[in-house]
Protein backbone atom coordinates (compact mmCIF):
# COMPACT_ATOMS: atom_id res chain seq x y z
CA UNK A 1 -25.03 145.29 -106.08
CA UNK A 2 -22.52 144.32 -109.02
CA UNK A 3 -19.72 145.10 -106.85
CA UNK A 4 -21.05 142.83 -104.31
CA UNK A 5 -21.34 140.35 -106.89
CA UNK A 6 -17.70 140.39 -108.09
CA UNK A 7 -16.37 140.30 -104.67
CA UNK A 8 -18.70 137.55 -104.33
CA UNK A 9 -17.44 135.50 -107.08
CA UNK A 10 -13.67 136.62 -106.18
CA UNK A 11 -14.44 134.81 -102.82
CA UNK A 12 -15.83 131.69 -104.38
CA UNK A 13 -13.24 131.15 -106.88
CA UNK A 14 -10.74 132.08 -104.14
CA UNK A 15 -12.69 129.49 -101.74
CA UNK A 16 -12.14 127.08 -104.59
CA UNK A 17 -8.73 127.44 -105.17
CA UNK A 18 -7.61 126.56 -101.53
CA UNK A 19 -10.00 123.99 -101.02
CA UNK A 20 -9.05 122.49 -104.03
CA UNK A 21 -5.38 122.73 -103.34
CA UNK A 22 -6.11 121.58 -99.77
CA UNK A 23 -5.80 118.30 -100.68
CA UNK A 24 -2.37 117.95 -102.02
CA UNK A 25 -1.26 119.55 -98.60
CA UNK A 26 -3.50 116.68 -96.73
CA UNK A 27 -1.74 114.09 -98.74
CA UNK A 28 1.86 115.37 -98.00
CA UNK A 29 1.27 116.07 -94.45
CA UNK A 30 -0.07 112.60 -94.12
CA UNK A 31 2.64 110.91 -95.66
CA UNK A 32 5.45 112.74 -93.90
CA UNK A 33 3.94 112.45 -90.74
CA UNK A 34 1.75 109.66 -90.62
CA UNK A 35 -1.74 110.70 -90.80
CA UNK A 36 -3.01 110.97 -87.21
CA UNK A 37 0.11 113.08 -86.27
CA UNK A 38 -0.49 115.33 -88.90
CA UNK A 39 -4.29 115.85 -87.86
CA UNK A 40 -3.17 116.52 -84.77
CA UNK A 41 -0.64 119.43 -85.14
CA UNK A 42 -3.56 120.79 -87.59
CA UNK A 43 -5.69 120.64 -84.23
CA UNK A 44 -3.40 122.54 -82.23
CA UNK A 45 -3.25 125.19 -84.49
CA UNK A 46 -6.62 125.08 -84.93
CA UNK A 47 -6.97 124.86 -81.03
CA UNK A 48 -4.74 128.29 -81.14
CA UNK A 49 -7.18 130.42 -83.49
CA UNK A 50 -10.78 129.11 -82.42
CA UNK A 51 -10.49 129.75 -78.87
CA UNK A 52 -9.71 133.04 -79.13
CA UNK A 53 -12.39 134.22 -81.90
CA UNK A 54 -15.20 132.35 -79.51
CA UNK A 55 -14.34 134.06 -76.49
CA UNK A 56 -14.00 137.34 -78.78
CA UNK A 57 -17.19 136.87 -80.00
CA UNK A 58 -18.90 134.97 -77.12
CA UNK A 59 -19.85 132.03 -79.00
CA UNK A 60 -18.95 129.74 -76.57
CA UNK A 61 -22.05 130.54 -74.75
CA UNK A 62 -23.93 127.55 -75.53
CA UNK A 63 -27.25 127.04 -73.95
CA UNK A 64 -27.47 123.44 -71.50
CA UNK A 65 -30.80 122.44 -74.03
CA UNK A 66 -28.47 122.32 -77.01
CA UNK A 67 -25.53 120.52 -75.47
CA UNK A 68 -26.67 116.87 -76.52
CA UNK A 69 -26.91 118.11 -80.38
CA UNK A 70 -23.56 119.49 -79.64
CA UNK A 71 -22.04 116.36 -79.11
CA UNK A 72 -23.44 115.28 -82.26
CA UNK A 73 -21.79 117.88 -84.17
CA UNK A 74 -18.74 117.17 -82.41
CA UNK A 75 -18.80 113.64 -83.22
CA UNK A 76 -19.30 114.69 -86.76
CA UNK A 77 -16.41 116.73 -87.35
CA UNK A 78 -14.20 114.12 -86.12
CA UNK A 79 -15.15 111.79 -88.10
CA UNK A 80 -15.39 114.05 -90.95
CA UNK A 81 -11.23 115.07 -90.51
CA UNK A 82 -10.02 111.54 -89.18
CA UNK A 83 -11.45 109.70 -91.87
CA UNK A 84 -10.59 112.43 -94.87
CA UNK A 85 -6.80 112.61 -93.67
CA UNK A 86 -6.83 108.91 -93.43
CA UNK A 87 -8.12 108.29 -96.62
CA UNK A 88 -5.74 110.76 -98.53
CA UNK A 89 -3.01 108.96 -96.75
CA UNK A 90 -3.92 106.29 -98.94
CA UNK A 91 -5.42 107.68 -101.92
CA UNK A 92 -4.13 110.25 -104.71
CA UNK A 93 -5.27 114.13 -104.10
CA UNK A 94 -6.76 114.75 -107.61
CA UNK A 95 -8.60 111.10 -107.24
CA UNK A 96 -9.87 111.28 -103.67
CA UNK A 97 -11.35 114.67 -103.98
CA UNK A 98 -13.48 112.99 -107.43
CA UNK A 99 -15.03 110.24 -104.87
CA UNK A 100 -15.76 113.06 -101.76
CA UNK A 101 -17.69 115.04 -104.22
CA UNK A 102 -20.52 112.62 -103.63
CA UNK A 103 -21.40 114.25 -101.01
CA UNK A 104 -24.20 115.81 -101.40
CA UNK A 105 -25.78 113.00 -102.26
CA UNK A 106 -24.75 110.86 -99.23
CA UNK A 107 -26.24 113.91 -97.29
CA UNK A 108 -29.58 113.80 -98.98
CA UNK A 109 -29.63 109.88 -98.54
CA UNK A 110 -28.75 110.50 -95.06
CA UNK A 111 -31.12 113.25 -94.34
CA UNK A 112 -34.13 111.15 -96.15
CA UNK A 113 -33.37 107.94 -93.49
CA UNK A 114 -33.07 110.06 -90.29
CA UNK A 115 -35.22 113.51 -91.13
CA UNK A 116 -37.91 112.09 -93.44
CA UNK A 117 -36.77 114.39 -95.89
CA UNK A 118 -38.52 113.21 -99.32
CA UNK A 119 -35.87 112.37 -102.44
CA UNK A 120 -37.19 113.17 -105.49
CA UNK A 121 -36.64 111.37 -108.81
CA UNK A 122 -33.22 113.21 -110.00
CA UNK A 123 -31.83 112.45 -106.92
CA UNK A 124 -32.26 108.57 -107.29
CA UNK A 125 -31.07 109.32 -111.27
CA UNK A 126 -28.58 111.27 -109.93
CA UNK A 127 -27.26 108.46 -107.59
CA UNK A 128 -27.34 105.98 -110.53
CA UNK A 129 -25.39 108.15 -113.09
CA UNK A 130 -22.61 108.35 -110.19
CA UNK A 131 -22.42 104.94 -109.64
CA UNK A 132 -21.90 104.46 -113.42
CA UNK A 133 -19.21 107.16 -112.95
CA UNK A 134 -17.33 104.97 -110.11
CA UNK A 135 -17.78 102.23 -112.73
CA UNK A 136 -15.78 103.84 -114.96
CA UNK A 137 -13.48 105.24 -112.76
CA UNK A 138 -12.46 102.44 -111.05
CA UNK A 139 -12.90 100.21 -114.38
CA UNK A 140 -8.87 98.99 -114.40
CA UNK A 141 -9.07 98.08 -110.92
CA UNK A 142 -12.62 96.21 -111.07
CA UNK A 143 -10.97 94.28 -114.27
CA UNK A 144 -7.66 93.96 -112.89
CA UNK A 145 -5.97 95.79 -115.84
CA UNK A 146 -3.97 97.81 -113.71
CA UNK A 147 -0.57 97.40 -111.58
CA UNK A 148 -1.37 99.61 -109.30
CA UNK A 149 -4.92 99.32 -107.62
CA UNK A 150 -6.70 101.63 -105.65
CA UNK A 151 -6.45 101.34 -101.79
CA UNK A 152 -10.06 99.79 -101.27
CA UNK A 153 -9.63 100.99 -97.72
CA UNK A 154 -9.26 104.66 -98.92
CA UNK A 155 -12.26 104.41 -100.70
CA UNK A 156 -13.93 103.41 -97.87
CA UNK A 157 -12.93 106.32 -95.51
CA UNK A 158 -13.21 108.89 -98.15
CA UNK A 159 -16.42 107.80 -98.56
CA UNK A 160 -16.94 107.67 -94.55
CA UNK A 161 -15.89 110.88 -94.29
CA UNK A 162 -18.83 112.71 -96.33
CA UNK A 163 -20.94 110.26 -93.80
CA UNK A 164 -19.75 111.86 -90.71
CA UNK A 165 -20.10 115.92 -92.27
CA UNK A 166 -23.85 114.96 -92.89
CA UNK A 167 -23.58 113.84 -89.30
CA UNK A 168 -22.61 117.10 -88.21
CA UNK A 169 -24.73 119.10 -90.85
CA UNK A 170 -27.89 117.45 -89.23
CA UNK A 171 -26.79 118.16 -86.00
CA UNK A 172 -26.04 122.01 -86.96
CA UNK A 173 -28.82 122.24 -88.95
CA UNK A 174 -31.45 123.36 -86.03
CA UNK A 175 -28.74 124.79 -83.85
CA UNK A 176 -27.79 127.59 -86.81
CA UNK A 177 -31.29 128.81 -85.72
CA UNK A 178 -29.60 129.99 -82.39
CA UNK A 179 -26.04 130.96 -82.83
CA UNK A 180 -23.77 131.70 -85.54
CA UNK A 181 -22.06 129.50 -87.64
CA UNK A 182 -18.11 130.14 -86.44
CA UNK A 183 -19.46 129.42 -82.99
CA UNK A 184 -21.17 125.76 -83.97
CA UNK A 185 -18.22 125.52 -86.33
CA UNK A 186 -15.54 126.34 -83.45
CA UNK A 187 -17.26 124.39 -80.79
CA UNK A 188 -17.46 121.25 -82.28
CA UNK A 189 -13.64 121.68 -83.62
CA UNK A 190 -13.02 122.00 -80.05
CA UNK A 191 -15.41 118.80 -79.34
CA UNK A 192 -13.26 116.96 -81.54
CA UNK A 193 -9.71 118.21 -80.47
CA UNK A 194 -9.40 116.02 -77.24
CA UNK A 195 -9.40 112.51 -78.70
CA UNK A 196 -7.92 113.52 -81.86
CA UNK A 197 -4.94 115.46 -80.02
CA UNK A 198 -4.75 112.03 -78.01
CA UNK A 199 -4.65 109.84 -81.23
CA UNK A 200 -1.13 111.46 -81.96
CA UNK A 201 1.26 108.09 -82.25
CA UNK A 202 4.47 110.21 -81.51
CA UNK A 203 5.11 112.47 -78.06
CA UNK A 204 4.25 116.09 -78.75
CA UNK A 205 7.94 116.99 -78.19
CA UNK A 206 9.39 115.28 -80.72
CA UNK A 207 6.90 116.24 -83.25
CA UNK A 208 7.27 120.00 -82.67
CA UNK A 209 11.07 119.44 -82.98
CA UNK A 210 11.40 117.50 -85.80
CA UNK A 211 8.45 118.33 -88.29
CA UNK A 212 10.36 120.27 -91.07
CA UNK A 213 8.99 124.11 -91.81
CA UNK A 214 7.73 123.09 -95.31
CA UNK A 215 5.39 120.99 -92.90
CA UNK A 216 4.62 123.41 -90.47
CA UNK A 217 3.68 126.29 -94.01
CA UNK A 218 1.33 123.29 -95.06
CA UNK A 219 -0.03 123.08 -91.80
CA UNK A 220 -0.46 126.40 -91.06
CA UNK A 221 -2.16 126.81 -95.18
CA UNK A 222 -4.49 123.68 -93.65
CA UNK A 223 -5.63 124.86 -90.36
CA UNK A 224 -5.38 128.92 -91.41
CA UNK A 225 -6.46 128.87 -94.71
CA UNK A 226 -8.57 125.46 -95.73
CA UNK A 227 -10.60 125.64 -92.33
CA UNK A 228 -10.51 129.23 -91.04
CA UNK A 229 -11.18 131.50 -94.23
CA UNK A 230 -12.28 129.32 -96.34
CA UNK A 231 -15.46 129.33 -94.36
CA UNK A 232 -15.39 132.70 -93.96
CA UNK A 233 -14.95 133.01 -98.00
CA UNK A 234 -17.88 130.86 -98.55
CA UNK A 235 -20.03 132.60 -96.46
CA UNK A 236 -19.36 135.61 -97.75
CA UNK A 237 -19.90 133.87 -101.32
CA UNK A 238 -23.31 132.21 -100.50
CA UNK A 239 -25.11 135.25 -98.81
CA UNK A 240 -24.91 137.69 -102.27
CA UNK A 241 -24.96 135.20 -104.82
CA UNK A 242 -28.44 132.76 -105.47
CA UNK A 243 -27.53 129.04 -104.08
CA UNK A 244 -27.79 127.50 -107.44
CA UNK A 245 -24.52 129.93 -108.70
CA UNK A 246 -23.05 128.94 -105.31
CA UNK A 247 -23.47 125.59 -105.59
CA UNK A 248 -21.61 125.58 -109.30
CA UNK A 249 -18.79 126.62 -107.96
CA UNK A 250 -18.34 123.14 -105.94
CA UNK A 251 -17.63 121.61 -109.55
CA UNK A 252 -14.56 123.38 -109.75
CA UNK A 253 -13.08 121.68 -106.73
CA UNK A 254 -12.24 118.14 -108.42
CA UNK A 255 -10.82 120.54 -111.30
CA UNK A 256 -8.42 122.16 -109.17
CA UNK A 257 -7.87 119.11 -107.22
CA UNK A 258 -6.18 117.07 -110.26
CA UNK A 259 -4.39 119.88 -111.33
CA UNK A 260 -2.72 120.73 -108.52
CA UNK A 261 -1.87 116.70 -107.73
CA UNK A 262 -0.12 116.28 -111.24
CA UNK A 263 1.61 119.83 -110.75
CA UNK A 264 2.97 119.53 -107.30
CA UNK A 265 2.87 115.68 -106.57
CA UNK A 266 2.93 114.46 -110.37
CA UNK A 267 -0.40 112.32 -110.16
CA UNK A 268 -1.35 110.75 -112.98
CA UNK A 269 -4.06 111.65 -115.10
CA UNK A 270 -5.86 109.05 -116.89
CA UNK A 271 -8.73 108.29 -119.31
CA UNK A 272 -10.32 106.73 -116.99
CA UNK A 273 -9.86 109.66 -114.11
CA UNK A 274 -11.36 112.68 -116.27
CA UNK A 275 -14.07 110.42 -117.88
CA UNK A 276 -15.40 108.40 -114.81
CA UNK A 277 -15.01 111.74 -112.81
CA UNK A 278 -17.17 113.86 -115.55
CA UNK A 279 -19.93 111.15 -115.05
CA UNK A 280 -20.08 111.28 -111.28
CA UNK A 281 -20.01 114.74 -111.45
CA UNK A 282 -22.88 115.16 -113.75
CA UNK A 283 -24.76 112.62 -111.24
CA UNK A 284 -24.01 114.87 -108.21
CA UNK A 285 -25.48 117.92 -110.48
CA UNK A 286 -28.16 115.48 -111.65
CA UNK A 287 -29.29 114.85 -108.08
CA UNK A 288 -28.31 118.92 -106.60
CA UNK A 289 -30.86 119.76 -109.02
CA UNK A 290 -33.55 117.41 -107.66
CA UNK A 291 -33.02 118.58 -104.18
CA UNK A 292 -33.87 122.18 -105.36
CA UNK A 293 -37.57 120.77 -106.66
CA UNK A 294 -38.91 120.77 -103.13
């Protein structure tokens, strides 16, 4: 059992470090090839390595009942990718992945409006000390002390982004009953890949031709790595380890994240950054451990 425990934890921290270097690679891709062309080369990959694992594994076998909730979770995970590569376009790596981790608490919000599910009373405190965190985070730009504000926009569709996963979580939620998760996962990539393969502002031609290979690597580290086995990491993670110790490993993310922007990208890291971040953080733990009470 200890042995499954330390592979456990190797897959988490492992998990952690690409997700949490994921981001950079988001922000570069974006910004050398505009952010819907990048998303879309992503998708082809991606295209390339789901559709053989689901005919593999015959999870494209989706029964006509669950269809409709399909398209939900289809819907879900494009919003989920077109707004988080639009909003790193615009936003710094270590910073945007501090506002997506409210996440979890977006989902609970969400899944209280739409599945009744009750909140309890560290959730709401949990919200609260987060929005003091964004307080302090975004302090210089809410008192103007600072030449270089924060792309509101940004804000907005990192924040949309979480908004559109919990779209797709409730949609998987019942449908994990019936199939595995690679195959929900897969299918509703594959949902998704028509209009955002059509979003692509440039002919398909030229970007293959032109997009350098320190693109393609991050690319390939994107679609391979970040969405291919990192799932298969956490999965791996979350089935021999309780869901609390699972769930700490999330907090490492926004860690990693600014780390890896002022190393590779040199983003700065402010006062402001590590102090309003801390507070959010400890809101989103706050409110993780509410949803546990029920």
């Amino acid at each position: 059992m200890s042995a499954y425990r330390s592979q456990a934890v190797a897959a988490l921290l492992t998990t952690m470090l690409i997700w949490g270097t994921a981001a950079v690679f988001m922000r570069t891709t974006a910004l050398t090839l505009t952010a819907e062309n990048a998303l879309a080369l992503r998708y082809v990959l991606l295209v390339l390595m789901i559709v053989p694992g689901l005919l593999l594994t015959g999870g494209w076998r989706i029964a006509r009942e669950h269809w409709p909730r399909l398209i939900i979770t289809g819907a879900g995970m494009f919003g989920s990718a077109w707004f988080t590569i639009q909003g790193f376009a615009r936003i710094a790596a270590g910073l945007g992945t501090v506002i997506s981790m409210v996440e979890p608490i977006i989902i609970a919000l969400l899944f209280w409006v739409f599945l009744r599910e009750p909140l309890s009373s560290r959730i709401w405190l949990g919200l609260l000390v987060s929005l003091i965190g964004a307080m302090v985070l975004f302090w210089p730009d809410i008192t103007a002390s600072t030449a270089n504000p924060v792309d509101a926009v940004g804000i907005l569709f990192l924040l949309a982004a979480p908004i559109s996963w919990a779209v797709y979580t409730i949609g998987a939620k019942p449908l994990l009953f019936h199939y595995s998760g690679f195959a929900i996962t897969g299918c509703s990539m594959l949902l998704a890949a028509p209009l955002i393969l059509l979003m692509a502002s440039k002919p398909y031609a030229e970007l293959l031709s032109t997009t350098t290979v320190r693109t393609w690597a991050e690319l390939v580290y994107l679609a391979a790595f970040n969405s291919l086995l990192g799932a298969v990491l956490w999965n791996y993670g979350t089935r021999h380890l309780p869901g609390a110790a699972v769930g700490a490993f999330l907090y490492l993310l926004p860690v990693i994240a600014v780390a890896a922007g002022y190393l590779i990208l040199g983003e700065p890291v402010t006062p402001w950054l590590v102090a309003g971040g801390a507070i959010m953080l400890a809101g989103v733990a706050l409110a993780q451990s509410g949803s546990r009470e029920h």
